[in-house]
PDB file of N, CA and C in Angstrom:
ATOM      1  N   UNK A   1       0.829  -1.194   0.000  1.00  0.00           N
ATOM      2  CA  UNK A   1       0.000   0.000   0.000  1.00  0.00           C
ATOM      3  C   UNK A   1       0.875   1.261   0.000  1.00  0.00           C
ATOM      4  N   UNK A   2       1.949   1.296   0.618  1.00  0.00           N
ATOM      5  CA  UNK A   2       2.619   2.600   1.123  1.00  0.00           C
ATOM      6  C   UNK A   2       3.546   2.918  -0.576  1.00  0.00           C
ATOM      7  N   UNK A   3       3.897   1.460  -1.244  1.00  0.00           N
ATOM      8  CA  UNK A   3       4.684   1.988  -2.777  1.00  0.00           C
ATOM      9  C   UNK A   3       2.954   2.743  -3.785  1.00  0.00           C
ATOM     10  N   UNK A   4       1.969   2.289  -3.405  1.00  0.00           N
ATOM     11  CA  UNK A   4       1.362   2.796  -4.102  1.00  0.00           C
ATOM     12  C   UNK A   4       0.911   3.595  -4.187  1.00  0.00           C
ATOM     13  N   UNK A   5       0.951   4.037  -2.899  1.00  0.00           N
ATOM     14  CA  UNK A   5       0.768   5.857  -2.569  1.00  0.00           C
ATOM     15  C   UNK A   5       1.916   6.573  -3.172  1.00  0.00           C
ATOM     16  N   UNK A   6       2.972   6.154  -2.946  1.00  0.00           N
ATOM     17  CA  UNK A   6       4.338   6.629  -3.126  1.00  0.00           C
ATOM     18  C   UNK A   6       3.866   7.081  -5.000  1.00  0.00           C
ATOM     19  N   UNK A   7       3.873   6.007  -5.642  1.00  0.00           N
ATOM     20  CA  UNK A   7       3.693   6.037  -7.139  1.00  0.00           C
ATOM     21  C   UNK A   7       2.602   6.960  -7.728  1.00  0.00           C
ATOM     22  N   UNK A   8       1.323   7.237  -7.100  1.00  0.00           N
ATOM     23  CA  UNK A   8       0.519   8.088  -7.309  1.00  0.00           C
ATOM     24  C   UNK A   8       0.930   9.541  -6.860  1.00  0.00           C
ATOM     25  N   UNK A   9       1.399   9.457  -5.812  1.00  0.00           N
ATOM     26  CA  UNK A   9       2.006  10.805  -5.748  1.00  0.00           C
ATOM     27  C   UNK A   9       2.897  11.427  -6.064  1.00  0.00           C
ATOM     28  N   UNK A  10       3.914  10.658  -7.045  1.00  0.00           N
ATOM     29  CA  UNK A  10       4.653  11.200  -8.102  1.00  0.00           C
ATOM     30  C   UNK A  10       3.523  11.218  -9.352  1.00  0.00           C
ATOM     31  N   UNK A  11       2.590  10.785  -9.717  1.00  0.00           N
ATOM     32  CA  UNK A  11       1.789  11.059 -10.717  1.00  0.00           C
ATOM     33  C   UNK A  11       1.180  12.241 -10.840  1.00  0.00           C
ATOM     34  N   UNK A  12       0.695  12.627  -9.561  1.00  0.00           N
ATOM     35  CA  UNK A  12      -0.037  13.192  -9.194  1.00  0.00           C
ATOM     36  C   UNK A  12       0.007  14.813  -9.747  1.00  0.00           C
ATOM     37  N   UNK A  13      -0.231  15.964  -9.750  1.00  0.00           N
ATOM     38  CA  UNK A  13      -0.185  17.174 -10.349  1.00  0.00           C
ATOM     39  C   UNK A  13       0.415  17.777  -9.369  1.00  0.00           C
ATOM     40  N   UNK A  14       2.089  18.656  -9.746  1.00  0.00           N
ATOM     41  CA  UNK A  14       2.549  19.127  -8.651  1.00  0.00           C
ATOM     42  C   UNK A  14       1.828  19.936  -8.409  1.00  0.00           C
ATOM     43  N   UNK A  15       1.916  20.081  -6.867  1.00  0.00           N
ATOM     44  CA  UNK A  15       1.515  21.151  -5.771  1.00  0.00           C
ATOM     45  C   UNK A  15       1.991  22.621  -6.032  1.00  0.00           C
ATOM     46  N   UNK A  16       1.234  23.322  -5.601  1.00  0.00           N
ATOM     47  CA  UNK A  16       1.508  25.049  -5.592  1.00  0.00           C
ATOM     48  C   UNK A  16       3.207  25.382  -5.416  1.00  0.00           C
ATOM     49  N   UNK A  17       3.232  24.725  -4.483  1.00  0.00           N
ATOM     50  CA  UNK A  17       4.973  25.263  -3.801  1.00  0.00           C
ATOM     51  C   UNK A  17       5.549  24.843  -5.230  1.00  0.00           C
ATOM     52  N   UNK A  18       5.385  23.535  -5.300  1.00  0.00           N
ATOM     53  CA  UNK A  18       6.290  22.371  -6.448  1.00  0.00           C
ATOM     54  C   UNK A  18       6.394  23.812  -7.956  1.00  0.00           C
ATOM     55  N   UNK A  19       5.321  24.190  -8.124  1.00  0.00           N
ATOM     56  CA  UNK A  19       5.532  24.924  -9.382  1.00  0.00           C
ATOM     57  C   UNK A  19       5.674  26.126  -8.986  1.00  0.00           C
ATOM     58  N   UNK A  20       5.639  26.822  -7.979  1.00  0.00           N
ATOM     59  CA  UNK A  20       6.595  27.546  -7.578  1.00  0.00           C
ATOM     60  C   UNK A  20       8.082  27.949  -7.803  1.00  0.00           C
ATOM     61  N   UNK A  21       8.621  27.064  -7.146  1.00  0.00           N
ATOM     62  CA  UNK A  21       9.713  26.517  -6.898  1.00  0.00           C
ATOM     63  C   UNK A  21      10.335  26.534  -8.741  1.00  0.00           C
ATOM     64  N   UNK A  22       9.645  25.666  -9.108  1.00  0.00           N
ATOM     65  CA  UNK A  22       9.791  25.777 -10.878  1.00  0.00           C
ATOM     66  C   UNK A  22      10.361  27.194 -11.539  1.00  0.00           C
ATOM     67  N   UNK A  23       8.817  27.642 -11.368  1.00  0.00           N
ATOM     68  CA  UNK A  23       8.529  29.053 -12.000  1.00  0.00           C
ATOM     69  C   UNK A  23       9.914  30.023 -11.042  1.00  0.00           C
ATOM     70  N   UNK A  24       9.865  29.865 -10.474  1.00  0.00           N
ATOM     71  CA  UNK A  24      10.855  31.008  -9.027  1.00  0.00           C
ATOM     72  C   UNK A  24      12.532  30.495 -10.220  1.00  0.00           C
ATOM     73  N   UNK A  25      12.696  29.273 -10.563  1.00  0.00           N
ATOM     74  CA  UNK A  25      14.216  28.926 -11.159  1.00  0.00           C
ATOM     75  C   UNK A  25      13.890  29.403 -12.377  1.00  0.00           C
ATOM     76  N   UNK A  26      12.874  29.321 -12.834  1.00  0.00           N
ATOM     77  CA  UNK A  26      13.211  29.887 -14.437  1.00  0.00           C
ATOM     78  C   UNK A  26      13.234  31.497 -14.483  1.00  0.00           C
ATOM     79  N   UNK A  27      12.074  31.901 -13.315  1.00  0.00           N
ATOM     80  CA  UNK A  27      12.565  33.493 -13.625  1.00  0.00           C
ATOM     81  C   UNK A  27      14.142  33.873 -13.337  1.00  0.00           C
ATOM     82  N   UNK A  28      14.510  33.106 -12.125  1.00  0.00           N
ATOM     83  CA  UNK A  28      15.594  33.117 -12.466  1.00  0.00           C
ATOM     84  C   UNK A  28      16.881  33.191 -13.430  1.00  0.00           C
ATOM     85  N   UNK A  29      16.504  32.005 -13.880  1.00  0.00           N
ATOM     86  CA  UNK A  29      17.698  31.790 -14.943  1.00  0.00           C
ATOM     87  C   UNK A  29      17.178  33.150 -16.052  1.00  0.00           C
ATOM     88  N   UNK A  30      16.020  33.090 -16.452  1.00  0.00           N
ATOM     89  CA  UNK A  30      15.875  34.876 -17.369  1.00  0.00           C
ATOM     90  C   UNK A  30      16.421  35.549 -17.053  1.00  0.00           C
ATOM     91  N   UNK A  31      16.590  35.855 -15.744  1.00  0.00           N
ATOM     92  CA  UNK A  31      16.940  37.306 -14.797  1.00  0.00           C
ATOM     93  C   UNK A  31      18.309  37.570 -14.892  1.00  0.00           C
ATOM     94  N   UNK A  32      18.938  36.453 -14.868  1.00  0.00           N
ATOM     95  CA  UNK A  32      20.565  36.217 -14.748  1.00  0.00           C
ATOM     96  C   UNK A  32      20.919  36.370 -16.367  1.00  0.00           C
ATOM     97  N   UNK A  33      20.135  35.525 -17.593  1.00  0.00           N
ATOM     98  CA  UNK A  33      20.171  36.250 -18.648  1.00  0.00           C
ATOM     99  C   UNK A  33      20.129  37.239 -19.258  1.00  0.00           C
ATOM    100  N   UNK A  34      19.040  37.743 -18.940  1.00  0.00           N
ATOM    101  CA  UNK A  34      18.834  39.617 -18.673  1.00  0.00           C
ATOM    102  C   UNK A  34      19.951  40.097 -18.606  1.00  0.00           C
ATOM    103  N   UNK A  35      20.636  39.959 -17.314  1.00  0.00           N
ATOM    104  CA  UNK A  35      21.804  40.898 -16.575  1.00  0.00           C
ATOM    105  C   UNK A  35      23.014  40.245 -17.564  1.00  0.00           C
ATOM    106  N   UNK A  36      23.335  39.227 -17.888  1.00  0.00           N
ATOM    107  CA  UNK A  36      24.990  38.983 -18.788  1.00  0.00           C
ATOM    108  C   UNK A  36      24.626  39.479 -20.447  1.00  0.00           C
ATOM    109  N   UNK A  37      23.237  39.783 -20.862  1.00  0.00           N
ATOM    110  CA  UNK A  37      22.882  40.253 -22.018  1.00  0.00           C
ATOM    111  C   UNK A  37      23.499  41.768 -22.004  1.00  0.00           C
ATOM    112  N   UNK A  38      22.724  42.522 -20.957  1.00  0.00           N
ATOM    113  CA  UNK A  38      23.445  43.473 -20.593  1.00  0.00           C
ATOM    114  C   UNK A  38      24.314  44.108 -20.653  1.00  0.00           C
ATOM    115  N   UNK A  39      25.278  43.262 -19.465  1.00  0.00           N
ATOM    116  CA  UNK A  39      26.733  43.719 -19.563  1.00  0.00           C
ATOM    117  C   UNK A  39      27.191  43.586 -20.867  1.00  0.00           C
ATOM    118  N   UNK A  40      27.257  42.530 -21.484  1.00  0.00           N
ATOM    119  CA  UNK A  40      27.622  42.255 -23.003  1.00  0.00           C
ATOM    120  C   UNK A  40      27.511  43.545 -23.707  1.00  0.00           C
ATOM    121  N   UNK A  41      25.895  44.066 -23.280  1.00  0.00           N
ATOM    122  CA  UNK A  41      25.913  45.275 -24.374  1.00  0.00           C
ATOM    123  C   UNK A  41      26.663  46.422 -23.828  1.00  0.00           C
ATOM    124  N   UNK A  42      27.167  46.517 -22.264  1.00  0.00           N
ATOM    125  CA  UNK A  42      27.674  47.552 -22.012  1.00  0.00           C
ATOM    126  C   UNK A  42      29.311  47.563 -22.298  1.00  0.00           C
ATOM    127  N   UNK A  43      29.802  46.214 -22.235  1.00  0.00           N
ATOM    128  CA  UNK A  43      30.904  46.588 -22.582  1.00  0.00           C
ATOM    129  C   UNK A  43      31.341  46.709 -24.052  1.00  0.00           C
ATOM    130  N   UNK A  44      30.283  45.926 -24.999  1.00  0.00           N
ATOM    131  CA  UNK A  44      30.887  46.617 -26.244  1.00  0.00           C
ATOM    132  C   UNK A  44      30.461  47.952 -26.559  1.00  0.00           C
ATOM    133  N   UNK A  45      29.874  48.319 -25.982  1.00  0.00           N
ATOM    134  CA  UNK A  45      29.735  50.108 -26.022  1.00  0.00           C
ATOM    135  C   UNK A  45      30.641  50.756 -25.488  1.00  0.00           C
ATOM    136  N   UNK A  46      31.132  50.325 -24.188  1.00  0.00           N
ATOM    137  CA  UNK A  46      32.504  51.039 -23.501  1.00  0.00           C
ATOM    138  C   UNK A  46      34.082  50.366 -24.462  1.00  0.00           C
ATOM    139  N   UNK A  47      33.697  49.465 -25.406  1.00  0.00           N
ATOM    140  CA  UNK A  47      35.130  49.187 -26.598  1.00  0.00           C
ATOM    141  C   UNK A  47      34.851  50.273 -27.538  1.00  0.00           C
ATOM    142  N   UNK A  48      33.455  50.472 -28.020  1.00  0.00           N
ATOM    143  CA  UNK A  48      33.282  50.986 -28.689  1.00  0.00           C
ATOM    144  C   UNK A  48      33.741  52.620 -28.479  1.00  0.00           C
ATOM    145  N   UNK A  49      33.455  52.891 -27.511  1.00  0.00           N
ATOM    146  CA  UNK A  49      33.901  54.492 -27.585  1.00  0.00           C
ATOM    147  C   UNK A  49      35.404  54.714 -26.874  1.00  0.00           C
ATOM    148  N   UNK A  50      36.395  53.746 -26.155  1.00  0.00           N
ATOM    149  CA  UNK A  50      37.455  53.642 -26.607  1.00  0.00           C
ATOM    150  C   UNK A  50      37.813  53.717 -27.482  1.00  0.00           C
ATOM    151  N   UNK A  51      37.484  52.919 -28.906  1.00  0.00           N
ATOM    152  CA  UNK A  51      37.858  53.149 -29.988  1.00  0.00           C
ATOM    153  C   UNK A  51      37.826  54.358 -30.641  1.00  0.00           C
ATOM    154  N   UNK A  52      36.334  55.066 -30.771  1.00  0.00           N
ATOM    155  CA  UNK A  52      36.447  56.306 -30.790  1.00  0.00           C
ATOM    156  C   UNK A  52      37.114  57.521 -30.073  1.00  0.00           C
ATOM    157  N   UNK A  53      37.638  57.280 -28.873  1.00  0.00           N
ATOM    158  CA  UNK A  53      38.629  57.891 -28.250  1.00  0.00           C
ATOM    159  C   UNK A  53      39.952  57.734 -29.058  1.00  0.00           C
ATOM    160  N   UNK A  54      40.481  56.597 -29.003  1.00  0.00           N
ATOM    161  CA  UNK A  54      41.897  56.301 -29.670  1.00  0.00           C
ATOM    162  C   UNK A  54      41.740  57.191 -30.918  1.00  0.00           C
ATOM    163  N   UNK A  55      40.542  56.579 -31.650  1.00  0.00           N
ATOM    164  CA  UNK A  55      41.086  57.122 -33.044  1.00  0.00           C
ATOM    165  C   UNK A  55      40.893  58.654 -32.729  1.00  0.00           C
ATOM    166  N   UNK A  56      40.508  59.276 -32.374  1.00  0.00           N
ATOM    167  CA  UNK A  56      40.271  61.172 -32.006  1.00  0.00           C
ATOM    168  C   UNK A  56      41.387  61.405 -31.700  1.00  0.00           C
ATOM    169  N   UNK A  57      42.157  60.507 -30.580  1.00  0.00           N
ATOM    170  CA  UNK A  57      43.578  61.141 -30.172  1.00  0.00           C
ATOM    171  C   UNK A  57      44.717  61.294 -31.184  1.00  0.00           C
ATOM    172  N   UNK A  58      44.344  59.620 -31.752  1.00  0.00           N
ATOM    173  CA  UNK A  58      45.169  59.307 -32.863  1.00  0.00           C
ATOM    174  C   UNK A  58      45.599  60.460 -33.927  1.00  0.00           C
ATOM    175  N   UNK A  59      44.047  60.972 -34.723  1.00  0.00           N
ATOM    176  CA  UNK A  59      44.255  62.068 -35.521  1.00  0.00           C
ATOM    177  C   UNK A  59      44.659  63.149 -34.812  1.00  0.00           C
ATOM    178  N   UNK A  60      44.696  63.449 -33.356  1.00  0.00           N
ATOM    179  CA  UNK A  60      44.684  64.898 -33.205  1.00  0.00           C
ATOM    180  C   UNK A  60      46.219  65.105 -32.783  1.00  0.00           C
ATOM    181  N   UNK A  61      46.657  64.109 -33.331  1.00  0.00           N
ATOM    182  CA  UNK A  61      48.103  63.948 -32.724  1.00  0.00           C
ATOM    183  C   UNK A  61      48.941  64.034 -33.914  1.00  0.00           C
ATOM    184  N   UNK A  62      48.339  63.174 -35.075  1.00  0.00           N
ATOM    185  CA  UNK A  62      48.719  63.238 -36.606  1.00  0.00           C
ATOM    186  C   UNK A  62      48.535  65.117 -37.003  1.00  0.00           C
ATOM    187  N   UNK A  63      47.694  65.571 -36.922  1.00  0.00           N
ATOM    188  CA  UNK A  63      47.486  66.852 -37.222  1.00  0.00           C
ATOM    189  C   UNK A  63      47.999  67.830 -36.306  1.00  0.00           C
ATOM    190  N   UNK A  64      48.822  67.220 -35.434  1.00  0.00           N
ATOM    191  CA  UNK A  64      49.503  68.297 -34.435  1.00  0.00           C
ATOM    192  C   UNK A  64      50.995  68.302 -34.522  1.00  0.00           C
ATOM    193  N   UNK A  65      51.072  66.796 -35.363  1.00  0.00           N
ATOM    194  CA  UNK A  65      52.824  66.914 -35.876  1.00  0.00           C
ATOM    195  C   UNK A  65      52.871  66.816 -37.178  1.00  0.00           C
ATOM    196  N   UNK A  66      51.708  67.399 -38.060  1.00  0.00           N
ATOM    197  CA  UNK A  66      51.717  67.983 -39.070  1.00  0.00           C
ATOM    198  C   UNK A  66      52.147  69.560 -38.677  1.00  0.00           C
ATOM    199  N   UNK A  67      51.137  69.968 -38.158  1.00  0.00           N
ATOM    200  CA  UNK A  67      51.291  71.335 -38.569  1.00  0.00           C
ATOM    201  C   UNK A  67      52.597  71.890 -37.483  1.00  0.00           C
ATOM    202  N   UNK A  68      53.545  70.782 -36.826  1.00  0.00           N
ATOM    203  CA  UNK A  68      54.602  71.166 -36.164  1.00  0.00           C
ATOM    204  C   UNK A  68      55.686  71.257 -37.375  1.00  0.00           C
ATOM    205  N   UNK A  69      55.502  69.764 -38.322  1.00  0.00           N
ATOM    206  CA  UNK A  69      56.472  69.992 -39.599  1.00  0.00           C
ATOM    207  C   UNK A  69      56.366  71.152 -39.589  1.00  0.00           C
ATOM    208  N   UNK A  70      54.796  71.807 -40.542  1.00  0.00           N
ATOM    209  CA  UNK A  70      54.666  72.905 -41.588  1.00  0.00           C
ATOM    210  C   UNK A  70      55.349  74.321 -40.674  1.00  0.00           C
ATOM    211  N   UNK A  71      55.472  74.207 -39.336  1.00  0.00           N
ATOM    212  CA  UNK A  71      56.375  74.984 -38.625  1.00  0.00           C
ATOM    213  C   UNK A  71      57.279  75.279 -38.817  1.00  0.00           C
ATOM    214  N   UNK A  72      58.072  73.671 -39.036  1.00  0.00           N
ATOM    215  CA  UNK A  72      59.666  73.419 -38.951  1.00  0.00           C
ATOM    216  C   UNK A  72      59.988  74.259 -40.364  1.00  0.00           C
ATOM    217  N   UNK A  73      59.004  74.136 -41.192  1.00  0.00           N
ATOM    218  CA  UNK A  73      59.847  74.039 -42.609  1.00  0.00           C
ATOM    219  C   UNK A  73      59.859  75.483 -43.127  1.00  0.00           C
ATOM    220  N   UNK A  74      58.595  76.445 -42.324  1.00  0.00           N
ATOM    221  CA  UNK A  74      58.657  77.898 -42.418  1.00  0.00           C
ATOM    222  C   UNK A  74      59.558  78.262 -41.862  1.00  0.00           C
ATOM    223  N   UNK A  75      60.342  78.026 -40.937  1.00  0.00           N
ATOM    224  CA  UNK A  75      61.288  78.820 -40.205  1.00  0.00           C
ATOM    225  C   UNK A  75      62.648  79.004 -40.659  1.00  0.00           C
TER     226      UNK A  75
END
């Protein structure tokens, strides 16, 4: 008698808590997806405008020992 209770009550339709418990891990695991989606997008935005930094410095550095030549060569 006691395995056949046992067996029906794994048949049986989980309980409130039981899908709870479920539902509570999957929002989870979304939630935690959510947040590494995220970061993902924040740090290629923070490469991204590094890059645009570098290259700004880059040119403003090219055009600052340009016009140091066009200095050199007036004098």
């Amino acid at each position: 008698m006691h395995v056949f209770l046992l067996a029906t009550k794994k048949l049986a339709a989980p309980t409130a808590m039981e899908q709870w418990g479920d539902s509570k891990l999957f929002l989870d695991a979304i939630s935690s997806l959510i947040k590494l989606v995220a970061l993902a997008f924040y740090l290629l935005n923070s490469i991204r405008q590094r890059q645009q930094y570098l290259y700004f410095l880059s040119l403003f550095i090219a055009v600052n020992v340009q016009v140091n030549n066009r200095k050199d060569c007036t004098e």
